[in-house]
N, C-alpha and C. Protein backbone atom coordinates (compact mmCIF):
# COMPACT_ATOMS: atom_id res chain seq x y z
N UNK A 1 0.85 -1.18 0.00
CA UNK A 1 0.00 0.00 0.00
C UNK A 1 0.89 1.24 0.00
N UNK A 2 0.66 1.90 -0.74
CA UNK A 2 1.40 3.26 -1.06
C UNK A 2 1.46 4.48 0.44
N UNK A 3 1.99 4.86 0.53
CA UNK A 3 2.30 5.84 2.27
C UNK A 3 1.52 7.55 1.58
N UNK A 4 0.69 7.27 2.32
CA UNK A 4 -0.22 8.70 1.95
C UNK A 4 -0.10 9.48 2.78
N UNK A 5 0.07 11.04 3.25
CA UNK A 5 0.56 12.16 3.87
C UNK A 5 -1.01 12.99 3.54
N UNK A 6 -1.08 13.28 4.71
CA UNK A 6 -2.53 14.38 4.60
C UNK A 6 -1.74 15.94 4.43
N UNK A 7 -2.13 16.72 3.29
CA UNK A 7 -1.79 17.92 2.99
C UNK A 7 -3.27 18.64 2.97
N UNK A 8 -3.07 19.69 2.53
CA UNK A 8 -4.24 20.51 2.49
C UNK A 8 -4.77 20.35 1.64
N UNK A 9 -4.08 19.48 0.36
CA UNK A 9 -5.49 19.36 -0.62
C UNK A 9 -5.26 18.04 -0.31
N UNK A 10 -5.19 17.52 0.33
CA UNK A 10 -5.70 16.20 0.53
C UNK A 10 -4.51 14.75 0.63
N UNK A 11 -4.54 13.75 0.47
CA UNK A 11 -3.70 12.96 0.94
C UNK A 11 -2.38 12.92 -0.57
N UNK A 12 -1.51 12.77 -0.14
CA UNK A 12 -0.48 13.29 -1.30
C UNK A 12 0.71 11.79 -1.06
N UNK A 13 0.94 11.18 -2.29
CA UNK A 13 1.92 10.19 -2.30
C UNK A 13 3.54 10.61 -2.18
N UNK A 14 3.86 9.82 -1.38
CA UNK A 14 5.29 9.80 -0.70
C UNK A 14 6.33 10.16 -2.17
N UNK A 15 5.85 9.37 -3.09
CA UNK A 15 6.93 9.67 -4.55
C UNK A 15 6.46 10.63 -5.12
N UNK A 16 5.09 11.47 -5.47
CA UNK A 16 5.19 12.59 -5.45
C UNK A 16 5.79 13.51 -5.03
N UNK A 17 6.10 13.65 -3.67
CA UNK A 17 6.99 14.32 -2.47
C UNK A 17 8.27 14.42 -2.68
N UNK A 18 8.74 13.10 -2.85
CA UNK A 18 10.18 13.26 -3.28
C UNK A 18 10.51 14.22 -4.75
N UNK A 19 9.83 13.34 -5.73
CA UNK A 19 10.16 14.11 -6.83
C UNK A 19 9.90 15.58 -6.56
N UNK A 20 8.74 16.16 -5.86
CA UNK A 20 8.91 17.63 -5.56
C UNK A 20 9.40 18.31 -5.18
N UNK A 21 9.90 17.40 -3.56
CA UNK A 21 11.34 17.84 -3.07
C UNK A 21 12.84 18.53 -3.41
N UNK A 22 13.13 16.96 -4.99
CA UNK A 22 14.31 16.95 -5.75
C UNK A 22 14.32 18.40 -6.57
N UNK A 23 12.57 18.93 -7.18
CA UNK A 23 13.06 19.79 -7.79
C UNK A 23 13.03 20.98 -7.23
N UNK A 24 12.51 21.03 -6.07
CA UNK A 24 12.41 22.31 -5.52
C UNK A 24 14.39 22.61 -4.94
N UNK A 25 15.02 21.46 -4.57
CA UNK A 25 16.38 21.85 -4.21
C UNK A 25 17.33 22.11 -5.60
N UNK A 26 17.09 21.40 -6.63
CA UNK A 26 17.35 21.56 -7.73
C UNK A 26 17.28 23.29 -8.41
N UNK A 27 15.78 23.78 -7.91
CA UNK A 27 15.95 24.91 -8.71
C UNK A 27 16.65 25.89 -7.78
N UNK A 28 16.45 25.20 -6.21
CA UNK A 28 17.52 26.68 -5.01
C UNK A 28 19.14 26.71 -5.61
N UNK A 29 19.41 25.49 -5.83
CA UNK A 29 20.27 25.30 -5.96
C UNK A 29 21.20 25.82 -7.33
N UNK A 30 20.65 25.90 -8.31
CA UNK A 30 20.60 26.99 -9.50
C UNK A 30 20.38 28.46 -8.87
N UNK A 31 19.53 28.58 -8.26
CA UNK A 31 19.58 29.95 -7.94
C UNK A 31 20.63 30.53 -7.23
N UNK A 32 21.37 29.79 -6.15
CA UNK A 32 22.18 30.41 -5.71
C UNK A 32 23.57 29.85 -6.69
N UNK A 33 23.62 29.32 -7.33
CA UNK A 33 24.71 29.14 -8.49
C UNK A 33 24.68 30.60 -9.27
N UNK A 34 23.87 30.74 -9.54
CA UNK A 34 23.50 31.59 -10.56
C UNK A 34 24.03 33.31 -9.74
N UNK A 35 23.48 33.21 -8.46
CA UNK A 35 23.52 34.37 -8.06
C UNK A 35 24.82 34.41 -7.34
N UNK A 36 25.59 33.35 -7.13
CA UNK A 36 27.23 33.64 -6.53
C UNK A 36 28.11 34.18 -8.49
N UNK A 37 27.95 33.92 -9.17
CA UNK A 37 28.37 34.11 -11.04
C UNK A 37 28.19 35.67 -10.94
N UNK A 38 27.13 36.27 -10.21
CA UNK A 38 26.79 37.30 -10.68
C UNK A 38 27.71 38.61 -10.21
N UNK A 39 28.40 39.68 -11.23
CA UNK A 39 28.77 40.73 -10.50
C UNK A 39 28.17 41.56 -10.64
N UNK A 40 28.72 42.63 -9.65
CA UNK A 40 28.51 44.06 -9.19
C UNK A 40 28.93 44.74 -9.38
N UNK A 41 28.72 46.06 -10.64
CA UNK A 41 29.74 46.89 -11.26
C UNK A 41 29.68 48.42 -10.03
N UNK A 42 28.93 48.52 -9.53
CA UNK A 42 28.56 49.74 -8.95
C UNK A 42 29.36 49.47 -7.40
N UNK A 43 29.47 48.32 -7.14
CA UNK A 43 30.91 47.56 -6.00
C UNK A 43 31.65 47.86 -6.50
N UNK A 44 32.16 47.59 -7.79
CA UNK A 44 33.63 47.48 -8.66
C UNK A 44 34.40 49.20 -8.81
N UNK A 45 33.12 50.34 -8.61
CA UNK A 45 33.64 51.09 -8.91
C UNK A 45 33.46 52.28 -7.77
N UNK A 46 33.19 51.83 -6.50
CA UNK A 46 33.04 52.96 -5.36
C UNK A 46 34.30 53.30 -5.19
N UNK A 47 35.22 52.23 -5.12
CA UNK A 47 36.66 52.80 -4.75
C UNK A 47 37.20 53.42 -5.95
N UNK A 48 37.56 54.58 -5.81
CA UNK A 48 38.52 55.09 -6.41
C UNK A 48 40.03 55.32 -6.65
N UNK A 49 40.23 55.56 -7.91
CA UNK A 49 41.91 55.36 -7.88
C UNK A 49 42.65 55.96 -6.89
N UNK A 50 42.41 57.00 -6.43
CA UNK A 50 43.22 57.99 -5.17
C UNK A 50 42.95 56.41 -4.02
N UNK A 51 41.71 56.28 -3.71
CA UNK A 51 41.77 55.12 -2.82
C UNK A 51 42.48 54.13 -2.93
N UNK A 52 42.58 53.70 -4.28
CA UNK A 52 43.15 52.23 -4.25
C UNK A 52 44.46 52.53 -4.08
N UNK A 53 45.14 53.67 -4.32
CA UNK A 53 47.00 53.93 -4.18
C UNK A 53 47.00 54.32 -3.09
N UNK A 54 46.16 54.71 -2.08
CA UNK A 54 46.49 54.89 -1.23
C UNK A 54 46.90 54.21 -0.54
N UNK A 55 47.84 54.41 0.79
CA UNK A 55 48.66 53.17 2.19
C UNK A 55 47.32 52.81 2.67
N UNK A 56 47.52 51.45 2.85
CA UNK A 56 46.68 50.47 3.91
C UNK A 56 46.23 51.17 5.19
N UNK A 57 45.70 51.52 5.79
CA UNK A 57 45.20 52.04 7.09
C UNK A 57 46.02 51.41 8.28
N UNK A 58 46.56 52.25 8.93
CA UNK A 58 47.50 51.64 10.36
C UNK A 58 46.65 50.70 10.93
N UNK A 59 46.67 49.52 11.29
CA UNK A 59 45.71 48.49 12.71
C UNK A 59 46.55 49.28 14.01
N UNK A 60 45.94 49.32 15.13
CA UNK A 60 46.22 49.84 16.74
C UNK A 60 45.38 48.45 17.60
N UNK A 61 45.99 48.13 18.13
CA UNK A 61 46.36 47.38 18.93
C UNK A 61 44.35 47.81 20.21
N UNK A 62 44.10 46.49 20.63
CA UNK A 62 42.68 46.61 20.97
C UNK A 62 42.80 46.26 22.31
N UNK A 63 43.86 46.03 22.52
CA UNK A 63 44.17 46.13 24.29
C UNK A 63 43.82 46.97 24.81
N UNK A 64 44.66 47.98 25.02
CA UNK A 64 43.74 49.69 25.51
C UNK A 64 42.11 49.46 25.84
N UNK A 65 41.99 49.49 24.42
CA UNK A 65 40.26 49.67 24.43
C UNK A 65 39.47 48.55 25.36
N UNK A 66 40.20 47.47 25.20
CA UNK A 66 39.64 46.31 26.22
C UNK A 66 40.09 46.34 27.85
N UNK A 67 40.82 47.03 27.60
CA UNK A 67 41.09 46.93 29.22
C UNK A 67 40.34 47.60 29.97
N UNK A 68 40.37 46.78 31.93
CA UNK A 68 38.80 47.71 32.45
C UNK A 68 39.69 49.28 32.70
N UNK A 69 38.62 50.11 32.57
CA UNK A 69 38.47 51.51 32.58
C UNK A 69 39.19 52.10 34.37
N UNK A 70 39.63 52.99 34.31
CA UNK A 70 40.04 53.33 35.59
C UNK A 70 38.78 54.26 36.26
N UNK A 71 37.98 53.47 37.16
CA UNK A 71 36.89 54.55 37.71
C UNK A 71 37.26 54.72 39.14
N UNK A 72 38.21 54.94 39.20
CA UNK A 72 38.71 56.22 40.48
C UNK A 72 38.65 57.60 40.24
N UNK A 73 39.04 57.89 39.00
CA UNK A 73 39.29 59.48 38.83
C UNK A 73 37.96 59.88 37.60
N UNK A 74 37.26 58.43 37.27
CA UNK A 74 36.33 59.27 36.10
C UNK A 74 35.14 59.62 36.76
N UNK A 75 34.76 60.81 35.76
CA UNK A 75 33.75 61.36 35.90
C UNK A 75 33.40 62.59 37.08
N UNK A 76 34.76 62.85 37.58
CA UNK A 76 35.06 63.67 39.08
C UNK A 76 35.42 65.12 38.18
N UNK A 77 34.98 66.02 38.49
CA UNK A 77 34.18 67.30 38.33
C UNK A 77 35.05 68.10 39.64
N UNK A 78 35.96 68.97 39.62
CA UNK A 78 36.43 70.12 40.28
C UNK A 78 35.14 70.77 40.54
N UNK A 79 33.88 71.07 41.43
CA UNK A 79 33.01 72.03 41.85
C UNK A 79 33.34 73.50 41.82
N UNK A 80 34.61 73.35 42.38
CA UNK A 80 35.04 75.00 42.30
C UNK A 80 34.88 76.12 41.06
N UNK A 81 35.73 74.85 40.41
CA UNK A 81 35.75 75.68 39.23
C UNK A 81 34.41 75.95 38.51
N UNK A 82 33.69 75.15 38.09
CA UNK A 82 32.05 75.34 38.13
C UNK A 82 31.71 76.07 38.86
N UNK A 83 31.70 76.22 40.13
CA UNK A 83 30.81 77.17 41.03
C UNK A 83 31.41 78.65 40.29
N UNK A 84 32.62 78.70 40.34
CA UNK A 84 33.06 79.93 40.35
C UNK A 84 32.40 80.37 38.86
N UNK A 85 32.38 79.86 37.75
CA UNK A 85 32.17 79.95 36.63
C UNK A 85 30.80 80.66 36.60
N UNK A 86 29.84 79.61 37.47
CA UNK A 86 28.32 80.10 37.22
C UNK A 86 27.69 81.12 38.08
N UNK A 87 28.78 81.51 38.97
CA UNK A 87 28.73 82.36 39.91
C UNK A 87 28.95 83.94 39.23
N UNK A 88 29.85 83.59 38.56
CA UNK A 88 30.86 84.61 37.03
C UNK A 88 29.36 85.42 35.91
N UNK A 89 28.84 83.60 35.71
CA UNK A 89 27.64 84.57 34.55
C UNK A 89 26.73 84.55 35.42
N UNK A 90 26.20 84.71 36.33
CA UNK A 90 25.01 85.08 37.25
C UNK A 90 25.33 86.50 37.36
N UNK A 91 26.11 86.90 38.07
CA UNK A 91 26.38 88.21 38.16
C UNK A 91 26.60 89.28 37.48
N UNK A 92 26.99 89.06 36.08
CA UNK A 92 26.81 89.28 34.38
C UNK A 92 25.67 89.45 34.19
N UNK A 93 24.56 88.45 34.62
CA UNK A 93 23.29 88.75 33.78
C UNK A 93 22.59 89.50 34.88
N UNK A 94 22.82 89.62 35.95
CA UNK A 94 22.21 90.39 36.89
C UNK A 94 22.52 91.70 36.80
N UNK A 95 23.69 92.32 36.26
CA UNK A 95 24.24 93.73 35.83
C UNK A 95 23.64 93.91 34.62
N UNK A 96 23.55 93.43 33.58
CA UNK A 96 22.77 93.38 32.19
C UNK A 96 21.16 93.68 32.86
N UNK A 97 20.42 92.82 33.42
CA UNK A 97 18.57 93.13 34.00
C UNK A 97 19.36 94.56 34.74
N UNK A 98 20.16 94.93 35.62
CA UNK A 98 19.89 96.14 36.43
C UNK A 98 19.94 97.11 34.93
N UNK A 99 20.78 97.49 34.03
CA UNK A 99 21.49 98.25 33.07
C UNK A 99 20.26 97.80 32.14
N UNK A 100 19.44 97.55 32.21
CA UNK A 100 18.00 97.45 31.32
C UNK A 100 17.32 98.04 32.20
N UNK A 101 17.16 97.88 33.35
CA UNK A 101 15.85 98.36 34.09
C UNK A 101 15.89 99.57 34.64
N UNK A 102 17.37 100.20 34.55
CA UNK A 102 17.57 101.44 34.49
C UNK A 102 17.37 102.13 33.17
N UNK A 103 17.34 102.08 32.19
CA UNK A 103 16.87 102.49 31.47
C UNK A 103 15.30 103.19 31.39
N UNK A 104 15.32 104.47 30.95
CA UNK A 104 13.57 105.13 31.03
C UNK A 104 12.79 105.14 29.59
N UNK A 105 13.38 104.32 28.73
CA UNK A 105 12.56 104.32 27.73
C UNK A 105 11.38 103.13 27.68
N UNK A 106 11.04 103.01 28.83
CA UNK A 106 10.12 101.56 29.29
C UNK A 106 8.73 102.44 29.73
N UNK A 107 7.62 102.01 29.51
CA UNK A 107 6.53 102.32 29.93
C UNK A 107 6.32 102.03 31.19
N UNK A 108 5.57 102.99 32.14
CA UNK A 108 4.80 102.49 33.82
C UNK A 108 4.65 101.36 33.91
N UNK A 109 3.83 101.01 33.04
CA UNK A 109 3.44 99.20 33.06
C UNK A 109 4.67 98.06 33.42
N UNK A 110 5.89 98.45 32.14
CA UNK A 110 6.39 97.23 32.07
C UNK A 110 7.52 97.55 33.57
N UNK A 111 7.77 98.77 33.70
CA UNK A 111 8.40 98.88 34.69
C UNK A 111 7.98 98.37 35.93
N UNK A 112 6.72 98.56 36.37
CA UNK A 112 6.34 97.53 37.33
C UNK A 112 6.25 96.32 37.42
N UNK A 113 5.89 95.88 36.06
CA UNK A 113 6.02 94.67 36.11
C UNK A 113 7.26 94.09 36.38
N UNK A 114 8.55 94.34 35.88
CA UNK A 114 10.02 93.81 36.26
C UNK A 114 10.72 94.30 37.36
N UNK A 115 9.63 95.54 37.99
CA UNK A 115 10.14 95.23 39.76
C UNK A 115 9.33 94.52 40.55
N UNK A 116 8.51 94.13 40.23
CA UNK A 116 7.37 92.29 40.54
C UNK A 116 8.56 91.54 40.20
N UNK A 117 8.79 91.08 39.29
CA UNK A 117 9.75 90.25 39.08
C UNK A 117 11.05 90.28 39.89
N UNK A 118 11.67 91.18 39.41
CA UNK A 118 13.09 91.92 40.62
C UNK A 118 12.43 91.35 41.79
N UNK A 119 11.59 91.30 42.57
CA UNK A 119 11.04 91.44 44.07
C UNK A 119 11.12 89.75 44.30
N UNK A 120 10.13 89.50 43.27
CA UNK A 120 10.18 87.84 43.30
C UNK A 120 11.76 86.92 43.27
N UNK A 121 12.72 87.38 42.43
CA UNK A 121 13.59 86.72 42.14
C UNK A 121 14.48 87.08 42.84
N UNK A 122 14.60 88.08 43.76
CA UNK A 122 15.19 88.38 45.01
C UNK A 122 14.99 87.65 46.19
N UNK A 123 13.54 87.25 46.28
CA UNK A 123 12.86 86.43 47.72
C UNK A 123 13.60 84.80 47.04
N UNK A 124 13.50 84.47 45.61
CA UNK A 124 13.67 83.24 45.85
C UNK A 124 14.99 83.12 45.92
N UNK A 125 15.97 83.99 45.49
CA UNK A 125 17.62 83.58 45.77
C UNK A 125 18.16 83.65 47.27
N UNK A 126 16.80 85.00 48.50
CA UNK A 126 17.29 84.56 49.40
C UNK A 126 17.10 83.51 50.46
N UNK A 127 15.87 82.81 49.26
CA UNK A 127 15.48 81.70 50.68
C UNK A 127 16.20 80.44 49.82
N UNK A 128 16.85 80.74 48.30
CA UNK A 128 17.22 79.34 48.07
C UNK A 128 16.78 78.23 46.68
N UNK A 129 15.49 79.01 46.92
CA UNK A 129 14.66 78.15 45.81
C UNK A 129 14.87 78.91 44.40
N UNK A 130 15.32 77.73 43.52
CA UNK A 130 15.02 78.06 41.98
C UNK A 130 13.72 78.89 41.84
C-alpha cells in the first residue's frame, strides 16, 4: 500500500513528495549558483583610484580599548571651578537686568512689572529656591 501524507489538498503520495522535493532543491540550488556568477559593477567602482594607491590604514592594537576603565578618577568634576564659573555669569546677567531696568525708555506698566519680578527673584535667591 502506497504511504499517503494528509496535505491541504488532501492525501499526497510519498513519490510525489520526493520528486517535488528533488526539484524544488534543484531549482535553489541553480539559484544560488547563478547568483554567486553574478557581478557588481557599482561595488567594482566605489573605490577610487586615489583610494586604491592609497597606504593600507594603520591596525592599533585593541588592548587599551579592552582593558577595564580606571573609575577612580572618572567622571570627578572640580566644583570650584564650576561654582566659580556660574557664579561669574550670574552676576553678568544680573548687571545686564539692572542696566535694562535702568533704562527710562520703558513704559509704567512694564516697569512695574520687572520690579514684581526683581522682588520675586530676590525672595527666591534669598530663601534658596530656583
Amino acid at each position: 500500500m502506497a504511504d499517503l501524507s494528509l496535505t491541504r489538498s488532501g492525501p499526497m503520495p510519498s513519490a510525489f513528495r520526493q520528486r517535488h522535493s528533488v526539484r524544488l532543491r534543484f531549482i535553489l540550488c541553480i539559484g544560488l549558483f547563478l547568483n554567486g556568477c553574478a557581478q557588481f559593477p557599482e561595488l567594482d567602482r566605489a573605490i577610487t583610484p586615489e583610494g586604491q594607491a592609497a597606504p593600507a590604514p594603520e591596525l592599533a592594537p585593541l588592548d587599551p580599548l579592552l582593558a577595564p576603565a580606571d573609575t577612580s578618577q572618572a567622571g570627578i568634576v572640580d566644583l570650584t571651578d564650576v561654582n566659580a564659573a556660574v557664579t561669574g555669569r550670574a552676576a553678568a546677567t544680573r548687571q545686564t537686568a539692572e542696566a535694562l531696568a535702568a533704562q527710562q525708555s520703558q513704559d509704567p506698566e512694564t516697569r512695574a512689572r520687572l520690579a514684581a519680578r526683581r522682588a520675586v527673584l530676590a525672595e527666591e535667591r534669598a530663601t534658596g529656591m530656583p
